[in-house]
PDB file of N, CA and C in Angstrom:
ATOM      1  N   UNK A   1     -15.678 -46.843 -67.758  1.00  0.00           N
ATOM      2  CA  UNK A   1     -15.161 -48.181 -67.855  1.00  0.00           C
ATOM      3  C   UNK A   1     -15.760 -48.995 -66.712  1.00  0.00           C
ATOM      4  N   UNK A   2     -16.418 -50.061 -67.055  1.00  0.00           N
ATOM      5  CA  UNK A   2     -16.976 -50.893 -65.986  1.00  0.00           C
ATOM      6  C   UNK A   2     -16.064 -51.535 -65.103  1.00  0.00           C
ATOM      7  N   UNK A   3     -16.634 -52.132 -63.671  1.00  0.00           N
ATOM      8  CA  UNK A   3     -15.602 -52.592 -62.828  1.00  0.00           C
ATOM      9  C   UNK A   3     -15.379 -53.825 -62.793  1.00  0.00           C
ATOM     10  N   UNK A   4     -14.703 -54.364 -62.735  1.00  0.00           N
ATOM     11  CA  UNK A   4     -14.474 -56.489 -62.907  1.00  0.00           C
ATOM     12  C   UNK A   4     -14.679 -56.678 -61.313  1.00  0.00           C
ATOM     13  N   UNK A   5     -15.534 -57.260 -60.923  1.00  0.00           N
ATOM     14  CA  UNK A   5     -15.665 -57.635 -59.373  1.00  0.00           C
ATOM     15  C   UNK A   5     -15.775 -58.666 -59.397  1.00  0.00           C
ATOM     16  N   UNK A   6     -15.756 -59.835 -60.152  1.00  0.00           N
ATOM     17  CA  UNK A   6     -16.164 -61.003 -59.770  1.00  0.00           C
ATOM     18  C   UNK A   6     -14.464 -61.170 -59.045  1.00  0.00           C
ATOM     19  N   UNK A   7     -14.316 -62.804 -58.911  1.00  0.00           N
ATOM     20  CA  UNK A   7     -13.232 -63.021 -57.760  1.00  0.00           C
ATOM     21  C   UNK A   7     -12.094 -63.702 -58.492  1.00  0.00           C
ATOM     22  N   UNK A   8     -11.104 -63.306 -58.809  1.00  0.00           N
ATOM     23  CA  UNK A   8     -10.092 -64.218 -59.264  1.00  0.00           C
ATOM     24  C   UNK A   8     -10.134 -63.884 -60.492  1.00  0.00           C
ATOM     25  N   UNK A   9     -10.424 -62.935 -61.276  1.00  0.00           N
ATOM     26  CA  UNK A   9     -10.419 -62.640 -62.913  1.00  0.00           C
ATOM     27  C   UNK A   9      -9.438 -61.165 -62.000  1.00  0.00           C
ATOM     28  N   UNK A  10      -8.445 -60.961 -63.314  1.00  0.00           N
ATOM     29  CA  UNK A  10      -7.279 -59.552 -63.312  1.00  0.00           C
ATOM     30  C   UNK A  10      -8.213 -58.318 -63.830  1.00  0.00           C
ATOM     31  N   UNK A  11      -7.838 -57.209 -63.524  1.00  0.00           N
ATOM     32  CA  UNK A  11      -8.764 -55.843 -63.889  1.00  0.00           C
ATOM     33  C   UNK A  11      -7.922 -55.944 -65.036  1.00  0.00           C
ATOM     34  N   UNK A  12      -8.667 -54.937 -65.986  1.00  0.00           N
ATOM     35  CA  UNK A  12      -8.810 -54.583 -67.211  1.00  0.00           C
ATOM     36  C   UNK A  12      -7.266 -54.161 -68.080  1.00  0.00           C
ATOM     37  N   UNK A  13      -6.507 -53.465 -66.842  1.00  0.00           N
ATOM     38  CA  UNK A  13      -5.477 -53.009 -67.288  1.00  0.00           C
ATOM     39  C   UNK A  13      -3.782 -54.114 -67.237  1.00  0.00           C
ATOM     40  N   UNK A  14      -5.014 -55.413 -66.126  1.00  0.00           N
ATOM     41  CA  UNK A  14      -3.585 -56.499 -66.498  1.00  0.00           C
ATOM     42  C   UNK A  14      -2.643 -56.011 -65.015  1.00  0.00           C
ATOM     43  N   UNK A  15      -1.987 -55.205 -64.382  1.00  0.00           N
ATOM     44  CA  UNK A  15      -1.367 -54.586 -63.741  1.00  0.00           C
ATOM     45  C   UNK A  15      -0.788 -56.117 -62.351  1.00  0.00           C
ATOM     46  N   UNK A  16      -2.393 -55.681 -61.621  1.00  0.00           N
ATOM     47  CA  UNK A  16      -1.206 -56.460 -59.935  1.00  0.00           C
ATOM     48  C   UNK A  16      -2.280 -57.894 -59.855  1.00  0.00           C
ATOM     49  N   UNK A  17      -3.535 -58.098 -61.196  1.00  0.00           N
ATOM     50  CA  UNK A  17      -4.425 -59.079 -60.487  1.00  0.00           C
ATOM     51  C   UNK A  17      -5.286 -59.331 -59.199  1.00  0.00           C
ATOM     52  N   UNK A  18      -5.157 -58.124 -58.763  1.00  0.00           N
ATOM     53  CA  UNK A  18      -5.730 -57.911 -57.401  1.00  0.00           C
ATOM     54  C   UNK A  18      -7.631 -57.380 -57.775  1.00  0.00           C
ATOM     55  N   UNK A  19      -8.296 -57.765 -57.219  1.00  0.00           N
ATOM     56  CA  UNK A  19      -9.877 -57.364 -57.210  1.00  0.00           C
ATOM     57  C   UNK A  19     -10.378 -56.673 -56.566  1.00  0.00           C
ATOM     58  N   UNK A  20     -11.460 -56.415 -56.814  1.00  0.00           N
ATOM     59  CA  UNK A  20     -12.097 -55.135 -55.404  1.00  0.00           C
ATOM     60  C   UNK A  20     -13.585 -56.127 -54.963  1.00  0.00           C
ATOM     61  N   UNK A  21     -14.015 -56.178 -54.376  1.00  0.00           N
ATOM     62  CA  UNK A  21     -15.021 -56.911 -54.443  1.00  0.00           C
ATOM     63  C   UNK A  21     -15.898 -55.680 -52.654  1.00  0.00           C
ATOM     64  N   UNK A  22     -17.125 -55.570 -53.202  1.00  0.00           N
ATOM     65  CA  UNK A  22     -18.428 -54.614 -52.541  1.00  0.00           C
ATOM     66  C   UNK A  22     -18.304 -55.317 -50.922  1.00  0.00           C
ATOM     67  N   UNK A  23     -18.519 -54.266 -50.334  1.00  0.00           N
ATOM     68  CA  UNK A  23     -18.485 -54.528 -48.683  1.00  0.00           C
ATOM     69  C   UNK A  23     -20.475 -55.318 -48.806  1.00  0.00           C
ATOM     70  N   UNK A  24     -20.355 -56.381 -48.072  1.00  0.00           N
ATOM     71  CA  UNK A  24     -21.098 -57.347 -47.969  1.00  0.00           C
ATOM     72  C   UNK A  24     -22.169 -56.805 -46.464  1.00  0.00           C
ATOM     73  N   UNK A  25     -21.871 -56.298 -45.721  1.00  0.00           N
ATOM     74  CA  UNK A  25     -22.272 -55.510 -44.486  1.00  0.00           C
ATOM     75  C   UNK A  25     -23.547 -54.866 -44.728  1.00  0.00           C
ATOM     76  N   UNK A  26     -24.643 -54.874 -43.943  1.00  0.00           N
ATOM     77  CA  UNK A  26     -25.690 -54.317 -44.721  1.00  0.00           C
ATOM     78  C   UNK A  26     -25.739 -52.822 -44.003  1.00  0.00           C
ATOM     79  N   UNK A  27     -26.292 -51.771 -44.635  1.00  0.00           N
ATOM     80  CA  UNK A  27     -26.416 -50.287 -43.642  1.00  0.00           C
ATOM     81  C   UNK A  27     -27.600 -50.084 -42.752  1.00  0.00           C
ATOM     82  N   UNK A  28     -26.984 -49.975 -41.335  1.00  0.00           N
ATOM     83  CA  UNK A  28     -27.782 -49.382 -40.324  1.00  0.00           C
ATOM     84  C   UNK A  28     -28.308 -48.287 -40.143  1.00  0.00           C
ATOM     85  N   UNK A  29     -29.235 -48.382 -40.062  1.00  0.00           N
ATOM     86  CA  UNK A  29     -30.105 -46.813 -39.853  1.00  0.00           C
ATOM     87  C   UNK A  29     -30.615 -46.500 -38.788  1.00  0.00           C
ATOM     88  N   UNK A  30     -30.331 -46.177 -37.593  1.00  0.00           N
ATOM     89  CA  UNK A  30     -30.529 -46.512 -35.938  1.00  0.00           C
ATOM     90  C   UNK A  30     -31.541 -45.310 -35.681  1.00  0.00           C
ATOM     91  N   UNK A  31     -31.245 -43.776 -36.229  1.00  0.00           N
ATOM     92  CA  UNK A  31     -31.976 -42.581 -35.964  1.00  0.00           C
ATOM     93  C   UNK A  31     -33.002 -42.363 -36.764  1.00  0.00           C
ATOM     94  N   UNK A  32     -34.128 -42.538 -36.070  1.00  0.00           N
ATOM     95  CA  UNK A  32     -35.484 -42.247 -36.720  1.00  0.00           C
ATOM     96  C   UNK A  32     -35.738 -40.820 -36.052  1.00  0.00           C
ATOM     97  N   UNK A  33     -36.429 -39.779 -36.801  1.00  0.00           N
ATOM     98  CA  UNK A  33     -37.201 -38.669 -36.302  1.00  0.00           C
ATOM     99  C   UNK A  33     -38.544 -38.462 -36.679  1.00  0.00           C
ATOM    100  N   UNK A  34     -39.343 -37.915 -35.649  1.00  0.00           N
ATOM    101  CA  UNK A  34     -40.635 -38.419 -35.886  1.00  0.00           C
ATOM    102  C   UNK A  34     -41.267 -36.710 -36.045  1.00  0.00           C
ATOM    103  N   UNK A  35     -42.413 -36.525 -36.781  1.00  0.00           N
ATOM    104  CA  UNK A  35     -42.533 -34.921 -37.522  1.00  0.00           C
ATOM    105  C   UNK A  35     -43.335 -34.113 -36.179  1.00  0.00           C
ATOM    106  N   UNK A  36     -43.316 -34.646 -34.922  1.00  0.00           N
ATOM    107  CA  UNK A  36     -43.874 -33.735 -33.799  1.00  0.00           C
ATOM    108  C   UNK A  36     -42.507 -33.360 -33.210  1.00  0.00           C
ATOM    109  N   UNK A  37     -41.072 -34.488 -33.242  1.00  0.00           N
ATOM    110  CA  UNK A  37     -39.708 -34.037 -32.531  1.00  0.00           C
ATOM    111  C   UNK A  37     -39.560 -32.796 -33.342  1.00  0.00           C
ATOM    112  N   UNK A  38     -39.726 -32.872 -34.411  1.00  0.00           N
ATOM    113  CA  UNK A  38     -39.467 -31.568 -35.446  1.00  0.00           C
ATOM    114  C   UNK A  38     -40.134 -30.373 -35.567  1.00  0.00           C
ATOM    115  N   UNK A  39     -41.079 -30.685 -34.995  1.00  0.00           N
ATOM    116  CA  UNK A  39     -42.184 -29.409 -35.077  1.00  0.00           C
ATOM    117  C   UNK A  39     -42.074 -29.004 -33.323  1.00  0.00           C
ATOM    118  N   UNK A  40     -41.762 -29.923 -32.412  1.00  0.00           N
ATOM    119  CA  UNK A  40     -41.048 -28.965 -31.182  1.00  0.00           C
ATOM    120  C   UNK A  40     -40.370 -28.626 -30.907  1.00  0.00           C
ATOM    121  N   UNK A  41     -39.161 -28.932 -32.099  1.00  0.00           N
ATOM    122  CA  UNK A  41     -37.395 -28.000 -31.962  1.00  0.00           C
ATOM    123  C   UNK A  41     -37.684 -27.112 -32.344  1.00  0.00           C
ATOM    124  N   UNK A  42     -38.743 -26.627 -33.498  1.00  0.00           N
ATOM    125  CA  UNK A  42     -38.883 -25.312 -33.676  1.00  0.00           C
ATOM    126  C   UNK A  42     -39.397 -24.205 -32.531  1.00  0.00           C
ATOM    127  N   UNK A  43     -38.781 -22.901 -32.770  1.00  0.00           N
ATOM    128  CA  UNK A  43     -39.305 -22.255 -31.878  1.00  0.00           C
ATOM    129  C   UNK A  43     -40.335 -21.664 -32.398  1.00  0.00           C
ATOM    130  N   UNK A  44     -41.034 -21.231 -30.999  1.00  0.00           N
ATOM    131  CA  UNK A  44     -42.523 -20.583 -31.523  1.00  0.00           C
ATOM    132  C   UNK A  44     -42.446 -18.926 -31.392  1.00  0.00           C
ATOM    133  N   UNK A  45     -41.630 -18.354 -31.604  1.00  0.00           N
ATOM    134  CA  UNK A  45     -41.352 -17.203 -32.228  1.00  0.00           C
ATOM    135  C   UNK A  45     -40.979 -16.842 -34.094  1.00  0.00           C
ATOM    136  N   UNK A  46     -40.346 -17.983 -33.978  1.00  0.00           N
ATOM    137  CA  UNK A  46     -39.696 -18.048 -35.443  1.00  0.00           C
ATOM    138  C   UNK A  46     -40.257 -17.830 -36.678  1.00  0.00           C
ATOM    139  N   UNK A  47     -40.016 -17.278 -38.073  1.00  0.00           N
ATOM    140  CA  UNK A  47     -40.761 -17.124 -38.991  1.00  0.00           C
ATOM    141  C   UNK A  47     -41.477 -18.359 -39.530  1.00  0.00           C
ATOM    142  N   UNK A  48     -40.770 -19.496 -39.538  1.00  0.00           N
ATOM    143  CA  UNK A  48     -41.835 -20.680 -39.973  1.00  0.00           C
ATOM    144  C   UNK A  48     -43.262 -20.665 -39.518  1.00  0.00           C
ATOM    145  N   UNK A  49     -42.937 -20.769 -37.815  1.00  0.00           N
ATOM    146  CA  UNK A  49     -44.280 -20.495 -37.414  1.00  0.00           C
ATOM    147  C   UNK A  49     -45.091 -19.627 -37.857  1.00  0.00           C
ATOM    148  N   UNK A  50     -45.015 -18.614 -38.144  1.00  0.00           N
ATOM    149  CA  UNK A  50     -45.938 -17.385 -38.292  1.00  0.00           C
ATOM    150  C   UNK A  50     -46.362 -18.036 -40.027  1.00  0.00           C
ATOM    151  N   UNK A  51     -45.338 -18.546 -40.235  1.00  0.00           N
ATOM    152  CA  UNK A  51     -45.534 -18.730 -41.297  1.00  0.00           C
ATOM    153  C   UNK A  51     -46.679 -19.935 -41.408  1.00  0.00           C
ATOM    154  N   UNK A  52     -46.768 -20.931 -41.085  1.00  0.00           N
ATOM    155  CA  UNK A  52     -47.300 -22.427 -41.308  1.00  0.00           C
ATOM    156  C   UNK A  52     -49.148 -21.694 -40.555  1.00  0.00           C
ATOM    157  N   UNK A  53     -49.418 -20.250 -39.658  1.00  0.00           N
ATOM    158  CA  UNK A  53     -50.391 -19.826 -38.706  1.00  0.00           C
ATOM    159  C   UNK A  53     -51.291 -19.130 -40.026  1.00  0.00           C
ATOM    160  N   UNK A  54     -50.137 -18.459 -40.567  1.00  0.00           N
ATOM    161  CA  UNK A  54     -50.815 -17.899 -41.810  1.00  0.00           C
ATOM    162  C   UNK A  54     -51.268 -18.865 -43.310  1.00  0.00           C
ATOM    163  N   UNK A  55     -50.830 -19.863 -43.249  1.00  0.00           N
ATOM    164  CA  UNK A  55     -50.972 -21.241 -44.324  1.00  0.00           C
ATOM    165  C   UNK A  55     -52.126 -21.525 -43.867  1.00  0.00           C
ATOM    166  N   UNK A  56     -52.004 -22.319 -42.642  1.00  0.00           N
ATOM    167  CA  UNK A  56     -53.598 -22.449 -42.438  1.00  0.00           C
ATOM    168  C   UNK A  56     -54.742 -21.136 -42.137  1.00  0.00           C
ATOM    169  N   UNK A  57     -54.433 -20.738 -42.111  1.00  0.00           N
ATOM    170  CA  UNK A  57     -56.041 -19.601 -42.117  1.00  0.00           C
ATOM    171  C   UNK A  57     -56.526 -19.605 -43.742  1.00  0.00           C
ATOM    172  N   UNK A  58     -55.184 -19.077 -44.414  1.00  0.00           N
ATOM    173  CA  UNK A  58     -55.497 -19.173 -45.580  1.00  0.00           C
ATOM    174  C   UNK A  58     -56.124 -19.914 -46.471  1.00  0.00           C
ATOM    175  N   UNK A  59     -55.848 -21.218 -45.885  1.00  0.00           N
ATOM    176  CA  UNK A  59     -56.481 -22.553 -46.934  1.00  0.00           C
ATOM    177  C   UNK A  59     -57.893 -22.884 -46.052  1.00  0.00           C
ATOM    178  N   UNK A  60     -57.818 -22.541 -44.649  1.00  0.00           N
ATOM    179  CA  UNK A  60     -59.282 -22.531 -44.114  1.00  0.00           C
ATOM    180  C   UNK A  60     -60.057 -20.941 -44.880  1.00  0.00           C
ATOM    181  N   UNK A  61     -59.796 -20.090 -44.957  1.00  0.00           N
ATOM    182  CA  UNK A  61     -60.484 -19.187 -45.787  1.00  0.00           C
ATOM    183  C   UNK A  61     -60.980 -19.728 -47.084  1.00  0.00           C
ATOM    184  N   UNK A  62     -60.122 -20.321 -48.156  1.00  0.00           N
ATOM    185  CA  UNK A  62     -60.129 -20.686 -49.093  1.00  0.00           C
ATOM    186  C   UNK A  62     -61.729 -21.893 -48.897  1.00  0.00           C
ATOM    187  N   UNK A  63     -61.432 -22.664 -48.088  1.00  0.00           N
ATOM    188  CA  UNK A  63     -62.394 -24.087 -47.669  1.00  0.00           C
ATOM    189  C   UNK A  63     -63.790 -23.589 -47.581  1.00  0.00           C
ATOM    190  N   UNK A  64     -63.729 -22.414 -46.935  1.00  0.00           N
ATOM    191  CA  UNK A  64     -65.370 -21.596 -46.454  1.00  0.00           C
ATOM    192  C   UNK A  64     -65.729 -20.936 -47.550  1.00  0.00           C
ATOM    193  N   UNK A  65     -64.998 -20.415 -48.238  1.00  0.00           N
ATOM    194  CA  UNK A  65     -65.228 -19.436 -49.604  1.00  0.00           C
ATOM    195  C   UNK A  65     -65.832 -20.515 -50.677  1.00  0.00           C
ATOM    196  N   UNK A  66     -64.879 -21.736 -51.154  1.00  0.00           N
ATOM    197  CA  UNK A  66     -65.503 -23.063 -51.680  1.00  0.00           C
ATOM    198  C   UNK A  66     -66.470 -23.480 -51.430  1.00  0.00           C
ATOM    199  N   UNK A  67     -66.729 -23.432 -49.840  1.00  0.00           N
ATOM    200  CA  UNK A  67     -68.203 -24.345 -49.847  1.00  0.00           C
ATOM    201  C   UNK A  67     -69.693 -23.849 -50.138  1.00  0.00           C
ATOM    202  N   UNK A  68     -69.639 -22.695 -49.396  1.00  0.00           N
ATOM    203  CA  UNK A  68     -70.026 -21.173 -49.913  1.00  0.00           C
ATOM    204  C   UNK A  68     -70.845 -21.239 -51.067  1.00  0.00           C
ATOM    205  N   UNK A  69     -69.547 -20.628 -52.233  1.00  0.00           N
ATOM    206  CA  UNK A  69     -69.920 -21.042 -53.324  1.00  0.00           C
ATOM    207  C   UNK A  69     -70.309 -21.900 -54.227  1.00  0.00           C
ATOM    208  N   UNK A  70     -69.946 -22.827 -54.014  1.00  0.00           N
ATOM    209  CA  UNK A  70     -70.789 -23.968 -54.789  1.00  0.00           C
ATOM    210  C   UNK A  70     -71.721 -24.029 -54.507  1.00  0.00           C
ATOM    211  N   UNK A  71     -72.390 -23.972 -53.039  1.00  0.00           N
ATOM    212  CA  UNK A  71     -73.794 -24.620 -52.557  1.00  0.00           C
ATOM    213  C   UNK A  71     -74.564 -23.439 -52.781  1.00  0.00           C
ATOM    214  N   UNK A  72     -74.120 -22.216 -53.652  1.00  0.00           N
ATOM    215  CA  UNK A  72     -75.005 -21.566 -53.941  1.00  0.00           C
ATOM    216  C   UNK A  72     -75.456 -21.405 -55.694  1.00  0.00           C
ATOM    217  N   UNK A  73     -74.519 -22.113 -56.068  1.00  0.00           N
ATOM    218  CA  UNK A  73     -74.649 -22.398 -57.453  1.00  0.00           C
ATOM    219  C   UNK A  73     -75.416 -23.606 -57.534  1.00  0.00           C
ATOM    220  N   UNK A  74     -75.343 -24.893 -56.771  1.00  0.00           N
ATOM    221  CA  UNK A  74     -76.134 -25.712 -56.666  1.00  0.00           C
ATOM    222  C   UNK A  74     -77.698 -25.416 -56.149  1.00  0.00           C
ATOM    223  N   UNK A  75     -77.698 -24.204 -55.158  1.00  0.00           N
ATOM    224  CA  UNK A  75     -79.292 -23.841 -55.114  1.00  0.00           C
ATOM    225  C   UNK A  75     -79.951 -23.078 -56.504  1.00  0.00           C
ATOM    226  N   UNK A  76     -78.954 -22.173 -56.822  1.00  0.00           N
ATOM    227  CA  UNK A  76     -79.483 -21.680 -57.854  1.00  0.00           C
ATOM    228  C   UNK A  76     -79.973 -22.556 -59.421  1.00  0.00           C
ATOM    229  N   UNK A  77     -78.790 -23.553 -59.573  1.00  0.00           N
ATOM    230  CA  UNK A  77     -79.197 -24.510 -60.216  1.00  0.00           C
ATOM    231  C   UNK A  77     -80.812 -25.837 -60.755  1.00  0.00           C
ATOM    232  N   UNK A  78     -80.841 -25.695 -59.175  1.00  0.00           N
ATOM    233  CA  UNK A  78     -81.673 -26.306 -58.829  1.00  0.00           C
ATOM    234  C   UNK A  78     -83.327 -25.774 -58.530  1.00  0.00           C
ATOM    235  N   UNK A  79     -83.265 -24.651 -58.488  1.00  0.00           N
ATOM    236  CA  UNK A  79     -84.412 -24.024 -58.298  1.00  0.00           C
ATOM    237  C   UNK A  79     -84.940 -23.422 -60.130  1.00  0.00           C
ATOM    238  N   UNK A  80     -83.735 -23.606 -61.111  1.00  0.00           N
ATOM    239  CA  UNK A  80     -84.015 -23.547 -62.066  1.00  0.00           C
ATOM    240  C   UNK A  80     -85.498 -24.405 -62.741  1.00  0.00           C
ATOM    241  N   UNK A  81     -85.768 -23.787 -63.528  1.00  0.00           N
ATOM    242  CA  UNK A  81     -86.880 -24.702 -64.202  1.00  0.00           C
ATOM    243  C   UNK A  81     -86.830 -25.271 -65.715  1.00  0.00           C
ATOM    244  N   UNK A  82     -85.885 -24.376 -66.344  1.00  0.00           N
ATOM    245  CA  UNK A  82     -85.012 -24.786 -68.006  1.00  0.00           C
ATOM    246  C   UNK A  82     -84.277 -25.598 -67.353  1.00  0.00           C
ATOM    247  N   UNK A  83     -84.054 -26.732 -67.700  1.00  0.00           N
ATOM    248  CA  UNK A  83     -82.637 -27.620 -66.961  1.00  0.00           C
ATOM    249  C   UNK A  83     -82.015 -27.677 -68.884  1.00  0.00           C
ATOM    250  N   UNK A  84     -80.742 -27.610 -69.086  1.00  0.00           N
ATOM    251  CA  UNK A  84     -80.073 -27.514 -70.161  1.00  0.00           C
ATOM    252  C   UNK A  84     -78.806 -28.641 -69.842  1.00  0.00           C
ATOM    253  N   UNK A  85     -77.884 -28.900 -70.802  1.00  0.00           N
ATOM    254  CA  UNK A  85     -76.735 -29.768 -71.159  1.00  0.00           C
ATOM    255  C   UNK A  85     -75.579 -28.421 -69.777  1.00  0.00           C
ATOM    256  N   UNK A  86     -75.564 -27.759 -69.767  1.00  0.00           N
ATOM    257  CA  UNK A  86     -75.024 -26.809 -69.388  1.00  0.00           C
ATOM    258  C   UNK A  86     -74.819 -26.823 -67.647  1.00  0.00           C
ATOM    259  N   UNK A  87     -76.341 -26.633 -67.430  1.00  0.00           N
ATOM    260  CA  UNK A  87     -76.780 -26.437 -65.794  1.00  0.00           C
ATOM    261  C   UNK A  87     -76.146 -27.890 -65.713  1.00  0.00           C
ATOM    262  N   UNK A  88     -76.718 -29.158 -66.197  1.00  0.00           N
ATOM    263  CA  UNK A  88     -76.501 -29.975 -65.637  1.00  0.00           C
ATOM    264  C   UNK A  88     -74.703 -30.071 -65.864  1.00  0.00           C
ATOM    265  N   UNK A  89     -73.833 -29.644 -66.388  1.00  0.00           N
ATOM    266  CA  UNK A  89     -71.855 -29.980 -66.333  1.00  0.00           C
ATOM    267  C   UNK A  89     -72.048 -28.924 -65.119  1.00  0.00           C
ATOM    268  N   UNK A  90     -72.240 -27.558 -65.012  1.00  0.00           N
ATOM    269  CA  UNK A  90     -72.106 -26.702 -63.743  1.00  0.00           C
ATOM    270  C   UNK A  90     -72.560 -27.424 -62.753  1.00  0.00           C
ATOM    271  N   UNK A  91     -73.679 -28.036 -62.352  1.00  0.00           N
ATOM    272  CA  UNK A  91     -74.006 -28.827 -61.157  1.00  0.00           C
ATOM    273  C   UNK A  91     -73.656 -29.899 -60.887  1.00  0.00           C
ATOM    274  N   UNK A  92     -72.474 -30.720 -61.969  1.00  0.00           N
ATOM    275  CA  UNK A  92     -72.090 -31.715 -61.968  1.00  0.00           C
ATOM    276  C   UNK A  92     -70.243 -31.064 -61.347  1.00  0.00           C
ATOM    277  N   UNK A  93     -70.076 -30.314 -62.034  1.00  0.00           N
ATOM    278  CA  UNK A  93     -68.498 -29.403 -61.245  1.00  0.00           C
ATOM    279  C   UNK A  93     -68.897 -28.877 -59.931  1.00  0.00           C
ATOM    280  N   UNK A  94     -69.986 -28.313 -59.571  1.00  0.00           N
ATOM    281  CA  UNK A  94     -70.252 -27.735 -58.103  1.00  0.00           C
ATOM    282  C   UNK A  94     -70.404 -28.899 -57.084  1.00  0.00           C
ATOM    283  N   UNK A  95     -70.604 -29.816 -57.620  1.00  0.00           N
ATOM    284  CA  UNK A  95     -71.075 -31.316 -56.605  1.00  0.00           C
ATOM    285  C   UNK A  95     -69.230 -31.551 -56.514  1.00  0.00           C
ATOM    286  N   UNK A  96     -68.986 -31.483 -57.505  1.00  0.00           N
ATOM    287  CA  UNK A  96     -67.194 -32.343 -57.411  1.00  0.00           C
ATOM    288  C   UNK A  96     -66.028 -31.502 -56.756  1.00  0.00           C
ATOM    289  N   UNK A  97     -66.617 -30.041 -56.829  1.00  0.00           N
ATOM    290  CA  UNK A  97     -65.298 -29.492 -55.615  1.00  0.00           C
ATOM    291  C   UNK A  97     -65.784 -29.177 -54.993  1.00  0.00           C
TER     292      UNK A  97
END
């Protein structure tokens, strides 16, 4: 059931004529935290850490393995001498990741 807020109209049920009308006050937001306060409450024993040490190696492994590979599909590509519809979508995906 919707709410009657305007000012001086009775609610729905007729009863006391009384209204409710929305607090007009706007909300303060005074506490900001900033993501280095957060990353030095953590302790550096804790599993996050070990955790976030092992995230990055991983995605730096991942980065070297990627580059790696492509730029060797792009040599191989390229040293080709048939160039086909084919070589050229593979050397067009090895250029894009």
């Amino acid at each position: 059931m919707p709410a009657n807020l305007t000012e001086g109209s009775p609610d729905s049920k007729g009863s006391s004529g009384t209204t409710q009308t929305p607090d007009a006050s706007p909300a303060l937001c005074t506490e900001t935290v900033t993501f280095t306060e957060v990353v030095e409450g953590e302790e550096w024993g804790s599993f996050y850490y070990s955790f976030k040490t092992e995230q990055l190696i991983t995605l730096w492994v991942l980065f070297v393995f990627t580059i790696v590979g492509n730029s060797m599909v792009l040599f191989s590509t390229w040293r080709r001498k048939k160039k086909s519809r084919m070589t050229f979508f593979v050397t067009q995906l090895a250029i894009t990741v």
